[in-house]
C-alpha atoms as a PDB file:
ATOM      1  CA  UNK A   1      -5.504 -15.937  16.512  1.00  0.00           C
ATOM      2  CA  UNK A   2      -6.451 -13.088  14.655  1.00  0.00           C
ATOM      3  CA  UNK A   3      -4.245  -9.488  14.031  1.00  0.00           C
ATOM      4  CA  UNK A   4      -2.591  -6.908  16.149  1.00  0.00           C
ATOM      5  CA  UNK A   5      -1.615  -3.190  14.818  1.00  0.00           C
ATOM      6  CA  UNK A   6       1.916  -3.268  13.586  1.00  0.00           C
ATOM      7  CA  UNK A   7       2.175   0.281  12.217  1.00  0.00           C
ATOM      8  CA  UNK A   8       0.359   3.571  11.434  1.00  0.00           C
ATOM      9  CA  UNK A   9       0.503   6.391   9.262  1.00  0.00           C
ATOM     10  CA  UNK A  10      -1.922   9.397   7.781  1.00  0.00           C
ATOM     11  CA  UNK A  11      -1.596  11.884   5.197  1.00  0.00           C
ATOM     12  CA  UNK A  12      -4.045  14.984   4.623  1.00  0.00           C
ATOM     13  CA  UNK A  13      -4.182  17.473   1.891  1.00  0.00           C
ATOM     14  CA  UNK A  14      -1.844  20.739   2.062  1.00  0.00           C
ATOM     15  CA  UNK A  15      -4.623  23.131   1.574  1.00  0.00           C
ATOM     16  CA  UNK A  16      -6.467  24.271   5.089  1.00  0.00           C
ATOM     17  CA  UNK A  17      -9.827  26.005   5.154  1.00  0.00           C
ATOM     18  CA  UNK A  18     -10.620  27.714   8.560  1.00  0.00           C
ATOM     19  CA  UNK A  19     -14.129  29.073   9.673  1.00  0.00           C
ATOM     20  CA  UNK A  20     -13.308  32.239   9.122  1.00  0.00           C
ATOM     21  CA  UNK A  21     -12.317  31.728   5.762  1.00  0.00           C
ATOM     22  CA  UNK A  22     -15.952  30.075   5.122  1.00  0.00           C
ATOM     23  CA  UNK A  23     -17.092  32.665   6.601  1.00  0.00           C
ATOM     24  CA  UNK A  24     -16.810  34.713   3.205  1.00  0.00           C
ATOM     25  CA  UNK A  25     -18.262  32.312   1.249  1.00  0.00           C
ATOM     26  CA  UNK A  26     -21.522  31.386   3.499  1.00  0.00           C
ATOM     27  CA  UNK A  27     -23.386  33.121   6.369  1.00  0.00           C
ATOM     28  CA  UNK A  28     -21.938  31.805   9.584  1.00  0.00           C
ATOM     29  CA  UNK A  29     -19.173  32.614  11.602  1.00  0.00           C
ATOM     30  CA  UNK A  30     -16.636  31.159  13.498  1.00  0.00           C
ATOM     31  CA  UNK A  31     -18.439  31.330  17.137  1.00  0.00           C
ATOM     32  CA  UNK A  32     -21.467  29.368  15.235  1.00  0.00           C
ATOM     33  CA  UNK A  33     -19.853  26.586  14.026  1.00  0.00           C
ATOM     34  CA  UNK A  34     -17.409  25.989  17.116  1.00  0.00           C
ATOM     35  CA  UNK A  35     -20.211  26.221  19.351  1.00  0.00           C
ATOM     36  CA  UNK A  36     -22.568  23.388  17.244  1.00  0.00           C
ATOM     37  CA  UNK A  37     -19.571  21.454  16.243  1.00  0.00           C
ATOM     38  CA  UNK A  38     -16.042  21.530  17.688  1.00  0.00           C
ATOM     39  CA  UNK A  39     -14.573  22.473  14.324  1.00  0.00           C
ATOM     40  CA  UNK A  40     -12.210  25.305  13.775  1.00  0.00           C
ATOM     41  CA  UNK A  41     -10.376  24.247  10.426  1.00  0.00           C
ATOM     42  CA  UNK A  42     -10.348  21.475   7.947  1.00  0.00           C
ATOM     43  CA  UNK A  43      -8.060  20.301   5.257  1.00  0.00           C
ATOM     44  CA  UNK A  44      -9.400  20.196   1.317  1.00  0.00           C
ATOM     45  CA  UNK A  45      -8.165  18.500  -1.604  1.00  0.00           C
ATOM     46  CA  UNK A  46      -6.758  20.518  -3.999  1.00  0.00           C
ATOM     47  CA  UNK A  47      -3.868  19.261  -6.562  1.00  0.00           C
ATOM     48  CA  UNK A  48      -4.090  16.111  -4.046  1.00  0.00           C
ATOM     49  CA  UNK A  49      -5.605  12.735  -5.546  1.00  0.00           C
ATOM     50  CA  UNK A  50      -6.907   9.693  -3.683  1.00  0.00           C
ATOM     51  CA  UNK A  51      -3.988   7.339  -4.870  1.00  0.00           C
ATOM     52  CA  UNK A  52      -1.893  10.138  -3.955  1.00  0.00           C
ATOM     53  CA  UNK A  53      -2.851  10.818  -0.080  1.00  0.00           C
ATOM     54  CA  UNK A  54      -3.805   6.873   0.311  1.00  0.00           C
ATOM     55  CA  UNK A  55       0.085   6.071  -0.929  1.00  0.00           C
ATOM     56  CA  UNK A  56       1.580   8.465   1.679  1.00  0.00           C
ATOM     57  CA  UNK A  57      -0.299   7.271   4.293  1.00  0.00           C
ATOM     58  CA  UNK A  58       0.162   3.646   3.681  1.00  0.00           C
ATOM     59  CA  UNK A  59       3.767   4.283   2.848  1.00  0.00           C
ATOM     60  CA  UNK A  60       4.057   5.694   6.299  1.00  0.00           C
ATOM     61  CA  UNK A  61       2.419   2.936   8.159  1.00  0.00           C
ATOM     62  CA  UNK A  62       4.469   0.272   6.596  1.00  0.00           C
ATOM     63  CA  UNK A  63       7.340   2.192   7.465  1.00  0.00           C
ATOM     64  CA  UNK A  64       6.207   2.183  10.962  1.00  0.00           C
ATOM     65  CA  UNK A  65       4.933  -1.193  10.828  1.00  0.00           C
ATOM     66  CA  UNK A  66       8.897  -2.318   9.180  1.00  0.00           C
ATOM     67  CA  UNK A  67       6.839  -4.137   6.718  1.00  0.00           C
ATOM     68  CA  UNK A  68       7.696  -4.389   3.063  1.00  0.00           C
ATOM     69  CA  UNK A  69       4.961  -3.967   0.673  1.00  0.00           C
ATOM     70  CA  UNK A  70       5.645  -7.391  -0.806  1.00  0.00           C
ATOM     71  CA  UNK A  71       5.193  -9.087   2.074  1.00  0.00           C
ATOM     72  CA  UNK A  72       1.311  -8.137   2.039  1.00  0.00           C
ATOM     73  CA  UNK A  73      -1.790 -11.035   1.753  1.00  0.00           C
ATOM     74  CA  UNK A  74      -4.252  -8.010   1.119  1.00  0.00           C
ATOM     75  CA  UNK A  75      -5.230  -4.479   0.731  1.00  0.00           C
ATOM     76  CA  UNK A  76      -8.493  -3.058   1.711  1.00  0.00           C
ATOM     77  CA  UNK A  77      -9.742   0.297   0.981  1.00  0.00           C
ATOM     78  CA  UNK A  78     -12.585   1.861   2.780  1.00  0.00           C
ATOM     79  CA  UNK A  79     -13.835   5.048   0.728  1.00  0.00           C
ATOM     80  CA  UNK A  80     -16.759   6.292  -0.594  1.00  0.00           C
ATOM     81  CA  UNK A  81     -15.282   8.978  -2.824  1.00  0.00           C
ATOM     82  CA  UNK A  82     -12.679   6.777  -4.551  1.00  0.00           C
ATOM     83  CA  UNK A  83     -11.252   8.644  -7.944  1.00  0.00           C
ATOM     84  CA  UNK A  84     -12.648   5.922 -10.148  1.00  0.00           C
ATOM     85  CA  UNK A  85     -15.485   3.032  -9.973  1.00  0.00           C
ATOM     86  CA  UNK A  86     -13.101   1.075 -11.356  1.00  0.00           C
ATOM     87  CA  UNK A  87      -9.895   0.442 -11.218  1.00  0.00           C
ATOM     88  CA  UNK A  88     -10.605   0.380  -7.282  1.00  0.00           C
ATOM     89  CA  UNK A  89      -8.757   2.614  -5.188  1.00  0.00           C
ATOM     90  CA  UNK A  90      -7.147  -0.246  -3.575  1.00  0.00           C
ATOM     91  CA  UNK A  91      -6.382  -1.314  -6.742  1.00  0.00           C
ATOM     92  CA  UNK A  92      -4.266   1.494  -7.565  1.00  0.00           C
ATOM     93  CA  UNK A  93      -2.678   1.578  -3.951  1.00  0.00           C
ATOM     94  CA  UNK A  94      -1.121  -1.795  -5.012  1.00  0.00           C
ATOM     95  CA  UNK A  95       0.379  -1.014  -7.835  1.00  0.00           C
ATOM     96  CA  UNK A  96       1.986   2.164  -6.694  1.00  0.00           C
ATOM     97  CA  UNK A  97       3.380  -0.144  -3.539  1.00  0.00           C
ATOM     98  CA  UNK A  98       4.385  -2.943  -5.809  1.00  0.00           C
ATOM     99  CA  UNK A  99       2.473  -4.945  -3.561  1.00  0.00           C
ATOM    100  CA  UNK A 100       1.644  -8.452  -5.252  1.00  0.00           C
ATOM    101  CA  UNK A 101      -1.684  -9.092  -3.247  1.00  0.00           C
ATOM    102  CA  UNK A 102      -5.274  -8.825  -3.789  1.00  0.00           C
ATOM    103  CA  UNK A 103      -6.976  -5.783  -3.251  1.00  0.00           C
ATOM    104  CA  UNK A 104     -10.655  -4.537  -2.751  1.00  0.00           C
ATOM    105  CA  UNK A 105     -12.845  -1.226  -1.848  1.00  0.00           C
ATOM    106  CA  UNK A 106     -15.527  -1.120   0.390  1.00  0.00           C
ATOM    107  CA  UNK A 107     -17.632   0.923   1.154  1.00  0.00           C
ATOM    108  CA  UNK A 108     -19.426   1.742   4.376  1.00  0.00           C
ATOM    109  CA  UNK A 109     -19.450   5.400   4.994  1.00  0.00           C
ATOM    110  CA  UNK A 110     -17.853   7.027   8.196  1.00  0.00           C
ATOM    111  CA  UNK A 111     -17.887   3.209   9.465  1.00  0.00           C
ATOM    112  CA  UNK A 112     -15.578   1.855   6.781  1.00  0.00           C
ATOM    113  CA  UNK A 113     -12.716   1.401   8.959  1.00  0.00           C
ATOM    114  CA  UNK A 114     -14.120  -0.667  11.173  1.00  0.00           C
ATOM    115  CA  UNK A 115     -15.966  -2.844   8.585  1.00  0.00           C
ATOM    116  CA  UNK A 116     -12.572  -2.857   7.430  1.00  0.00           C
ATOM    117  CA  UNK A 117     -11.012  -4.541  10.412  1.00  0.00           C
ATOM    118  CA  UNK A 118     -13.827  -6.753  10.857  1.00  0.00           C
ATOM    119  CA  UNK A 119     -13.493  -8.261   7.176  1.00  0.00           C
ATOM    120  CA  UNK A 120      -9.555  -8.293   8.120  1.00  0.00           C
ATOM    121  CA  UNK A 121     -10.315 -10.440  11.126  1.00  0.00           C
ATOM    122  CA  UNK A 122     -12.031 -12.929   8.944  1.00  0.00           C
ATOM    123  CA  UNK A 123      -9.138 -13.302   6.561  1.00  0.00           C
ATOM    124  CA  UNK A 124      -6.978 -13.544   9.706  1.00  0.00           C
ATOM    125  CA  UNK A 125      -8.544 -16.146  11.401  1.00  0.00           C
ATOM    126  CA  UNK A 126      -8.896 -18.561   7.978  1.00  0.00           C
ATOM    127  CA  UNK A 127      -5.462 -18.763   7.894  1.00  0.00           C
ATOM    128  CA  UNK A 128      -5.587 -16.817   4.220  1.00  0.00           C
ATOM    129  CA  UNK A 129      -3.552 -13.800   5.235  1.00  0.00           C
ATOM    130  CA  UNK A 130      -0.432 -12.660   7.704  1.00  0.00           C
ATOM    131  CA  UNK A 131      -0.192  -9.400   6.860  1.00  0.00           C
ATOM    132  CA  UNK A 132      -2.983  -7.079   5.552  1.00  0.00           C
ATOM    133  CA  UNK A 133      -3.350  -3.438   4.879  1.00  0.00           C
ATOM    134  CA  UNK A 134      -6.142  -1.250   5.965  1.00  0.00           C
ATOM    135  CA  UNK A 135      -6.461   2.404   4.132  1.00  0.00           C
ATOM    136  CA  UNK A 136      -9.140   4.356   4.800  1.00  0.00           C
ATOM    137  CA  UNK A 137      -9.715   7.527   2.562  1.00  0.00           C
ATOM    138  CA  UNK A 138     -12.247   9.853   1.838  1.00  0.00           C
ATOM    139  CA  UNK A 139     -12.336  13.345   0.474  1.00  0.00           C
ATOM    140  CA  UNK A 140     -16.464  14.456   1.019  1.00  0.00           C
ATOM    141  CA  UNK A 141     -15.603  18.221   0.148  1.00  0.00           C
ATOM    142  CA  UNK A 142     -16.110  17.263  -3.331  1.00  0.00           C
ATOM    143  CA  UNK A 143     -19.879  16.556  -2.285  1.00  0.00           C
ATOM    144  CA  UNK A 144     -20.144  19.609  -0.421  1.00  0.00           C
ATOM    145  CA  UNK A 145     -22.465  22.476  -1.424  1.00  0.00           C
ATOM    146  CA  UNK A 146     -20.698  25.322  -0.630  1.00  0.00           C
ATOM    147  CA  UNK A 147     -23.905  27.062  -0.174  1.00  0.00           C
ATOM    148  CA  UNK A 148     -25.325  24.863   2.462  1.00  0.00           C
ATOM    149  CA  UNK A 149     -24.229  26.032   5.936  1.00  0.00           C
ATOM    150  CA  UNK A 150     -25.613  23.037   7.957  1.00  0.00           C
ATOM    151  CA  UNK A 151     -23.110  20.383   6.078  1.00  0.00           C
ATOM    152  CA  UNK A 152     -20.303  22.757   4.346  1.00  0.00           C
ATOM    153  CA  UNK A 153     -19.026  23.513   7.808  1.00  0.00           C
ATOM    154  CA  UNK A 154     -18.312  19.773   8.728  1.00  0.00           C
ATOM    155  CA  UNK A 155     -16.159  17.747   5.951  1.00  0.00           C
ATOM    156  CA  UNK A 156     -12.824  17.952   5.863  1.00  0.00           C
ATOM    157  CA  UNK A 157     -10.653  15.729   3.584  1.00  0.00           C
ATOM    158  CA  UNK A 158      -7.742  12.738   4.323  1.00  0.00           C
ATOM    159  CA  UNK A 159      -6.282   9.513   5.173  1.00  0.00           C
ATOM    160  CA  UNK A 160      -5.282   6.862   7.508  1.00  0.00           C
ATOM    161  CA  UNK A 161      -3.785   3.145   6.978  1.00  0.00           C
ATOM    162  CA  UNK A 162      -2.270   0.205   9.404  1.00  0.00           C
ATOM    163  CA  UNK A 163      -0.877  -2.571   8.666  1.00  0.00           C
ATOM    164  CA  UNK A 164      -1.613  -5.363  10.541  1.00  0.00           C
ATOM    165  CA  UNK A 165      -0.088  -8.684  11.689  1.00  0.00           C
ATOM    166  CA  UNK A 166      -0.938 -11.993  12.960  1.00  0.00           C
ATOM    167  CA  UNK A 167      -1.683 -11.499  17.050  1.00  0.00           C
ATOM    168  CA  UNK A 168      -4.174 -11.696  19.741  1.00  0.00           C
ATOM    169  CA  UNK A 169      -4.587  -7.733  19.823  1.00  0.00           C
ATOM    170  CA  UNK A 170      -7.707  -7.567  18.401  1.00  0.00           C
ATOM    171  CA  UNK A 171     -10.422  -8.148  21.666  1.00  0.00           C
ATOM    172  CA  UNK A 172     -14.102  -8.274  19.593  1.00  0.00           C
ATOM    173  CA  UNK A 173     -15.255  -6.520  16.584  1.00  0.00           C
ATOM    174  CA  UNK A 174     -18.925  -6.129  15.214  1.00  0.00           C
ATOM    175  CA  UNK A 175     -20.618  -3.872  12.446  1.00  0.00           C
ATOM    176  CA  UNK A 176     -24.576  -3.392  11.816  1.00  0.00           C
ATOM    177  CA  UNK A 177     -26.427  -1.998   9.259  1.00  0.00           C
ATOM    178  CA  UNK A 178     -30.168   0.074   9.182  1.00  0.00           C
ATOM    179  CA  UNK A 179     -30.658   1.116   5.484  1.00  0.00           C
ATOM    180  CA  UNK A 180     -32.078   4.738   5.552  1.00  0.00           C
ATOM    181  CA  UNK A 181     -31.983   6.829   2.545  1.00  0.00           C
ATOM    182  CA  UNK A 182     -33.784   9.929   4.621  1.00  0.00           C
ATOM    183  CA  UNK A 183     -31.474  10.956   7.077  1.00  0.00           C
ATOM    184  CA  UNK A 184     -28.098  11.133   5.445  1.00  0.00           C
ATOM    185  CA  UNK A 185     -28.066  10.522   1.160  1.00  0.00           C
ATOM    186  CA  UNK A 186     -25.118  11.671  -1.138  1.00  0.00           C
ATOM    187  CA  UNK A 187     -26.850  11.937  -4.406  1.00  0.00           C
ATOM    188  CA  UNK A 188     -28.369  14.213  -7.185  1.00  0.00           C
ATOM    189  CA  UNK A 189     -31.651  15.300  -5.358  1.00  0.00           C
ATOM    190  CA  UNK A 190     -32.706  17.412  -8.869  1.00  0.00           C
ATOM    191  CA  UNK A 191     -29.371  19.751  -8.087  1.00  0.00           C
ATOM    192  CA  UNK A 192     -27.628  18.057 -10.886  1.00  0.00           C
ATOM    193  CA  UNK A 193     -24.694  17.342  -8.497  1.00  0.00           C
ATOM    194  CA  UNK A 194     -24.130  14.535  -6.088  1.00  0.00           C
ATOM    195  CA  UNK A 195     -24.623  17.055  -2.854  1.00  0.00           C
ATOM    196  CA  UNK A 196     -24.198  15.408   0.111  1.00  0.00           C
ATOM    197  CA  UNK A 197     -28.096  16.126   2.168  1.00  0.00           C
ATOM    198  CA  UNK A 198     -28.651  15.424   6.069  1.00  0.00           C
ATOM    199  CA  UNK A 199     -31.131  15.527   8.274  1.00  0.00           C
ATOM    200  CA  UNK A 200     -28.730  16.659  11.019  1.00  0.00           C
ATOM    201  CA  UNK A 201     -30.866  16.057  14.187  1.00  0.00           C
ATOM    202  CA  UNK A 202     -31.533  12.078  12.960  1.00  0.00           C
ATOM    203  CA  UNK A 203     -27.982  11.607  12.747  1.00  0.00           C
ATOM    204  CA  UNK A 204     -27.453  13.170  15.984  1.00  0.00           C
ATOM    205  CA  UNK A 205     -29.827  10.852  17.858  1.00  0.00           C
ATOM    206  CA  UNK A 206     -28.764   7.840  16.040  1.00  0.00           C
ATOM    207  CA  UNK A 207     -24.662   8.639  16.390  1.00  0.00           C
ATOM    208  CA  UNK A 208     -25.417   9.008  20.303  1.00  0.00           C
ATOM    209  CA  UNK A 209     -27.469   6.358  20.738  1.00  0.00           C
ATOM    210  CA  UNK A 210     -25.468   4.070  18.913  1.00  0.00           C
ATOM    211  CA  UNK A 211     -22.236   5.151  20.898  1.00  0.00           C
ATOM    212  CA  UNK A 212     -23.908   5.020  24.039  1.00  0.00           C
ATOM    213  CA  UNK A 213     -25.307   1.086  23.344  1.00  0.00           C
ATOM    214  CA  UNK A 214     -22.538  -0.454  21.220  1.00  0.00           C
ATOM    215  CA  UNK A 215     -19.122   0.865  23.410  1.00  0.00           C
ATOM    216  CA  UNK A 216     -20.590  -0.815  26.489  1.00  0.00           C
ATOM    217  CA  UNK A 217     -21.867  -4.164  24.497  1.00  0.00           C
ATOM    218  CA  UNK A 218     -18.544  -4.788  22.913  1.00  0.00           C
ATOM    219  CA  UNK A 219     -16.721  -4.230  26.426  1.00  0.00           C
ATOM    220  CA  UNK A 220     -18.638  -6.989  27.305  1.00  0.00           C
ATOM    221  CA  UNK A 221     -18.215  -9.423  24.594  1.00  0.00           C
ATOM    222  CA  UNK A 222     -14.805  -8.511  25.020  1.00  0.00           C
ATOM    223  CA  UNK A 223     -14.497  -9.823  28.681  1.00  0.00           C
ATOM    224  CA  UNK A 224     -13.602  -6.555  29.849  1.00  0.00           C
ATOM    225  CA  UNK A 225     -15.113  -4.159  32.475  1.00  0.00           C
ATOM    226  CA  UNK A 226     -15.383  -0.300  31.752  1.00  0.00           C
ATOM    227  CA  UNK A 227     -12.957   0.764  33.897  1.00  0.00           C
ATOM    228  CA  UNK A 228     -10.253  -1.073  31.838  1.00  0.00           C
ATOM    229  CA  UNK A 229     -10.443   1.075  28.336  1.00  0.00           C
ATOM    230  CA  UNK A 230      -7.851   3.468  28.535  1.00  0.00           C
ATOM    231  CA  UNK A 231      -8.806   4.972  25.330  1.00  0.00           C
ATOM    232  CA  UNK A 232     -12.198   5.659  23.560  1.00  0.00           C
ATOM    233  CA  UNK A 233     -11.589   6.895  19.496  1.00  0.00           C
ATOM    234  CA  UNK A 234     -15.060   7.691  18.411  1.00  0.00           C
ATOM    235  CA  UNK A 235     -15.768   9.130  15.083  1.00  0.00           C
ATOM    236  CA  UNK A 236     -15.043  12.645  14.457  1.00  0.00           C
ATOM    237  CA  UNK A 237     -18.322  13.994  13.678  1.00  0.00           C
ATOM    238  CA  UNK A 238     -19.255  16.262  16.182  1.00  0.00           C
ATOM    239  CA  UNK A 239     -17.863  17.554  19.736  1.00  0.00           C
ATOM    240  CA  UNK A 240     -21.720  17.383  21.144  1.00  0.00           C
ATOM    241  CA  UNK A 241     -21.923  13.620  19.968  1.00  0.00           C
ATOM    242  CA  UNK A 242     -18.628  12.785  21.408  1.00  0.00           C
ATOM    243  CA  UNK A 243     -19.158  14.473  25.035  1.00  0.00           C
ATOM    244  CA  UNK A 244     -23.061  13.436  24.796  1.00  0.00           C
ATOM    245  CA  UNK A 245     -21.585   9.723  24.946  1.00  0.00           C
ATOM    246  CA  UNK A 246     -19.356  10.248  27.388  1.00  0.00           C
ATOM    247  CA  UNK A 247     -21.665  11.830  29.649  1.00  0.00           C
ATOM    248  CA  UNK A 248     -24.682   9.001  29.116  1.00  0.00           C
ATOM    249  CA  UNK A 249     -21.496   6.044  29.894  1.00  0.00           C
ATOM    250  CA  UNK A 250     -19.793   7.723  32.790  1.00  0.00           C
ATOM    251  CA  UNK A 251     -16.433   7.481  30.867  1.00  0.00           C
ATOM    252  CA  UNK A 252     -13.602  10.180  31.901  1.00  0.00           C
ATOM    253  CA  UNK A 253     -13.884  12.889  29.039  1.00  0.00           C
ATOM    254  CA  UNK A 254     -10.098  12.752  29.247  1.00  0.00           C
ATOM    255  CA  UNK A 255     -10.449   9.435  27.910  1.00  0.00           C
ATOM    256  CA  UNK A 256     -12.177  10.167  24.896  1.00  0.00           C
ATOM    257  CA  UNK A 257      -9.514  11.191  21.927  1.00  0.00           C
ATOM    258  CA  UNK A 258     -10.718  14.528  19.721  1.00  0.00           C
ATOM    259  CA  UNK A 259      -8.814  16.050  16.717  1.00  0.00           C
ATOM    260  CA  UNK A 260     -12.263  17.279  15.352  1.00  0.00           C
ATOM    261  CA  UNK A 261     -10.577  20.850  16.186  1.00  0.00           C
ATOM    262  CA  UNK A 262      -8.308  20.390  13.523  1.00  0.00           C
ATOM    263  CA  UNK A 263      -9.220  18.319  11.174  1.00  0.00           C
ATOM    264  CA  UNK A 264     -13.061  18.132  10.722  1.00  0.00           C
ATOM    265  CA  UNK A 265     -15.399  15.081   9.923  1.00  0.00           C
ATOM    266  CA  UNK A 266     -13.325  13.230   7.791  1.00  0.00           C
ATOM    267  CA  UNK A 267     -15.589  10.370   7.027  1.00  0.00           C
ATOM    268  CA  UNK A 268     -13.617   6.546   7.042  1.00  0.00           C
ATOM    269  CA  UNK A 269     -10.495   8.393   8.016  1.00  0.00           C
ATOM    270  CA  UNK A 270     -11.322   9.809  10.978  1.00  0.00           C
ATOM    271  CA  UNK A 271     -10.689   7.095  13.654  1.00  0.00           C
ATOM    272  CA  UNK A 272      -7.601   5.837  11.822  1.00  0.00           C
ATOM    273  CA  UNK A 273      -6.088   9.098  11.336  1.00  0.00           C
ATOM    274  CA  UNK A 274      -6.328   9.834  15.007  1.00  0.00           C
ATOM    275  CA  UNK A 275      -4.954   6.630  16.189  1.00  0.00           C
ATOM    276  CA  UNK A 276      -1.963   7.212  13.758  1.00  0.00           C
ATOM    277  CA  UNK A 277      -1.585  11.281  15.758  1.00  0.00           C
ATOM    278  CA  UNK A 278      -2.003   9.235  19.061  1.00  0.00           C
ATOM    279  CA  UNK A 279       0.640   6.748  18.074  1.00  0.00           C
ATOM    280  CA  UNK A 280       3.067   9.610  16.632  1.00  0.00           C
ATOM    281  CA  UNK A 281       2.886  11.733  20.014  1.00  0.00           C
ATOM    282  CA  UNK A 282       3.573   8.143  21.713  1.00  0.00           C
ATOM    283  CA  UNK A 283      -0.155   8.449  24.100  1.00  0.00           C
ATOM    284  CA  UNK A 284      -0.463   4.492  23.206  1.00  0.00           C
ATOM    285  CA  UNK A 285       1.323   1.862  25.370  1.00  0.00           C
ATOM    286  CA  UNK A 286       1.693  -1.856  24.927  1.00  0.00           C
ATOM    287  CA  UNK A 287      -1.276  -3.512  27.130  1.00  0.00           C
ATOM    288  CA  UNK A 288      -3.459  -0.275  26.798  1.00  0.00           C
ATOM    289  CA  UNK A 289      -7.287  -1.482  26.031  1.00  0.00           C
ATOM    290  CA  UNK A 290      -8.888   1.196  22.584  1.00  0.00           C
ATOM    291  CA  UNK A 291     -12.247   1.286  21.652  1.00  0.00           C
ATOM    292  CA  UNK A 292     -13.262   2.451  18.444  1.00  0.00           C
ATOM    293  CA  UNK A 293     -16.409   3.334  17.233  1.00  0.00           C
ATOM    294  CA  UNK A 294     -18.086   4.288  14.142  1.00  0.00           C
ATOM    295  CA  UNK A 295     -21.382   5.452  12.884  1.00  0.00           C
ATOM    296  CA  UNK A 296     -22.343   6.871   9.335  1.00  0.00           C
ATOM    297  CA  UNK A 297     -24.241   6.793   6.327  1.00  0.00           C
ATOM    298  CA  UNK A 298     -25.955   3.351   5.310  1.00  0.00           C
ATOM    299  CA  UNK A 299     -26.875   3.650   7.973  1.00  0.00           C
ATOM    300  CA  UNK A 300     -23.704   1.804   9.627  1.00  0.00           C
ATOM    301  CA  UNK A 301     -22.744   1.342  12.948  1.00  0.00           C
ATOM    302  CA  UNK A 302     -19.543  -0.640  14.407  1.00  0.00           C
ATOM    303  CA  UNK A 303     -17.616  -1.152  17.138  1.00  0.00           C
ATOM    304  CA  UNK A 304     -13.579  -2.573  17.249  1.00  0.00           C
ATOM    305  CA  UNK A 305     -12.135  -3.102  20.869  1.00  0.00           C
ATOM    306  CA  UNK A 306      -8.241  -3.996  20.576  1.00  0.00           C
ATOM    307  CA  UNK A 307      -5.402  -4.608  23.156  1.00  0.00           C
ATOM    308  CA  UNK A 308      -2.217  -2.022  21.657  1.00  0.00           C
ATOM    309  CA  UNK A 309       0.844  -4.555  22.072  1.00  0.00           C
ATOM    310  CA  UNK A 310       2.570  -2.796  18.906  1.00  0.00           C
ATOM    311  CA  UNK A 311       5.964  -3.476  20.540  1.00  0.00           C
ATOM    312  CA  UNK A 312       5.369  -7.451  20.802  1.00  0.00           C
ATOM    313  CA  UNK A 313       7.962  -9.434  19.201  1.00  0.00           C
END
């Protein structure tokens, strides 16, 4: 016994940056940055805080979920641009919930979602937790240089939570780590600010190649044949990556959900806040087979494969 998905919800910041409007700021235009990347507009942080768009978003999916914030064993936070290095973002998320559980951070880049529900499944199947909540936030315009075309383009900001309950939705789950400080850093290079610096061909090759080995290896472990996903959720980090691994796998491009359009790469939040639009505009039905997968800085790399049965009693 481990967890199903009880509820979802996502929150992003009010402010919206297009590519025309960075257009004015940097020398690209909109045709250039569609073309490489999918993206046509993100959301940035303005007056927003983390505690702020994580409590929305985890208000929402306990809401959806029915659950009262009481009622939770645990709160997990997956950020890397948390407000403070301590208290932890999670932290604050329980107070502001009136939550009476423990609460931690982690931190795992654009895979800290699925590191999430892995470390979820643990607590699950010790018998330590029914209930847990999963918010993933980041908000990596703060690391942007504005002046640097090749990463300013991608980041957009916000959030996505679910709760979770005891159930048999949850098919296999597994995370890896490479450490590599070359191809993707977020640090102070001699800029004097944190900027976030990518070798953006590396992380292309490894993003595919990871998609294209670890979707069809956790089918398997999962006891499950291709042809039964009905939904693939891979990180929002690029339109080429996404139909690149769809094309090396044979999957249906149809299959494959993209918001990248609209929202940008927005790091740990990306795969959560997608399933929460896919749940919202009711695409996901009880029995339906989702893989998601992750890649990002570290680097990470995981894969979750879940049965939806939301609606099981």
């Amino acid at each position: 016994m481990s967890f199903r998905i009880l509820g979802t919800g996502s929150s992003v910041p009010k402010k919206i940056v297009t590519n025309d409007d960075l257009c004015k700021i940097v020398d690209t235009s909109d045709e250039w940055i569609t073309s490489r990347t999918g993206i046509k507009a993100r959301y940035i942080t303005e007056e927003e805080t983390p505690l702020s768009l994580s409590y929305e978003a985890a208000t929402k999916a306990l809401k959806d979920a029915k659950v009262d914030a009481k009622d939770l064993d645990l709160i997990i936070c997956a950020t890397l641009s948390a407000e403070y290095q301590s208290p932890s973002l999670a932290c604050l998320v329980q107070k502001e919930l009136g939550a009476v559980c423990p609460a931690v951070d982690i931190n795992a880049a654009c895979t800290g979602f699925i590191y999430a529900l892995d470390m979820a499944d643990s607590y699950f199947k010790s018998g330590k937790c029914k209930k847990v909540l999963v918010v993933a936030f980041d908000a990596l315009s703060k690391f942007v240089n504005w002046k640097d075309r090749s990463t300013c383009v991608l980041f957009g900001d916000g959030c996505g939570a679910v709760v979770l309950g005891e159930g048999k939705g949850l098919l296999h789950s597994q995370v890896h780590a490479q450490g590599d400080m070359s191809s993707l850093l977020i640090g102070d290079l001699g800029d004097g600010k944190p900027y976030i610096h990518m070798i953006g061909k590396e992380i292309y090759k490894f993003a595919v190649s990871t998609g294209s080995t670890e979707i069809p290896d956790a089918i398997e472990k999962a006891g499950l044949k291709q042809s039964d996903v009905d939904h693939v959720i891979l990180h929002q980090a690029n339109r080429r990556i996404m139909e690149a691994v769809a094309e090396r796998l044979e999957i249906e491009k149809d299959k494959f959900a993209i918001n990248i359009e609209e929202y940008g790469n927005t790091c740990s939040a990306s795969i959560p806040l997608t399933l929460d639009k896919m749940n919202r505009n009711n695409l996901l039905k009880d029995g339906q087979i989702i893989v998601m997968t992750a890649f990002g800085g570290g680097l990470t790399s995981g894969t979750c494969v879940i049965e939806w049965n939301k609606g099981e009693k």
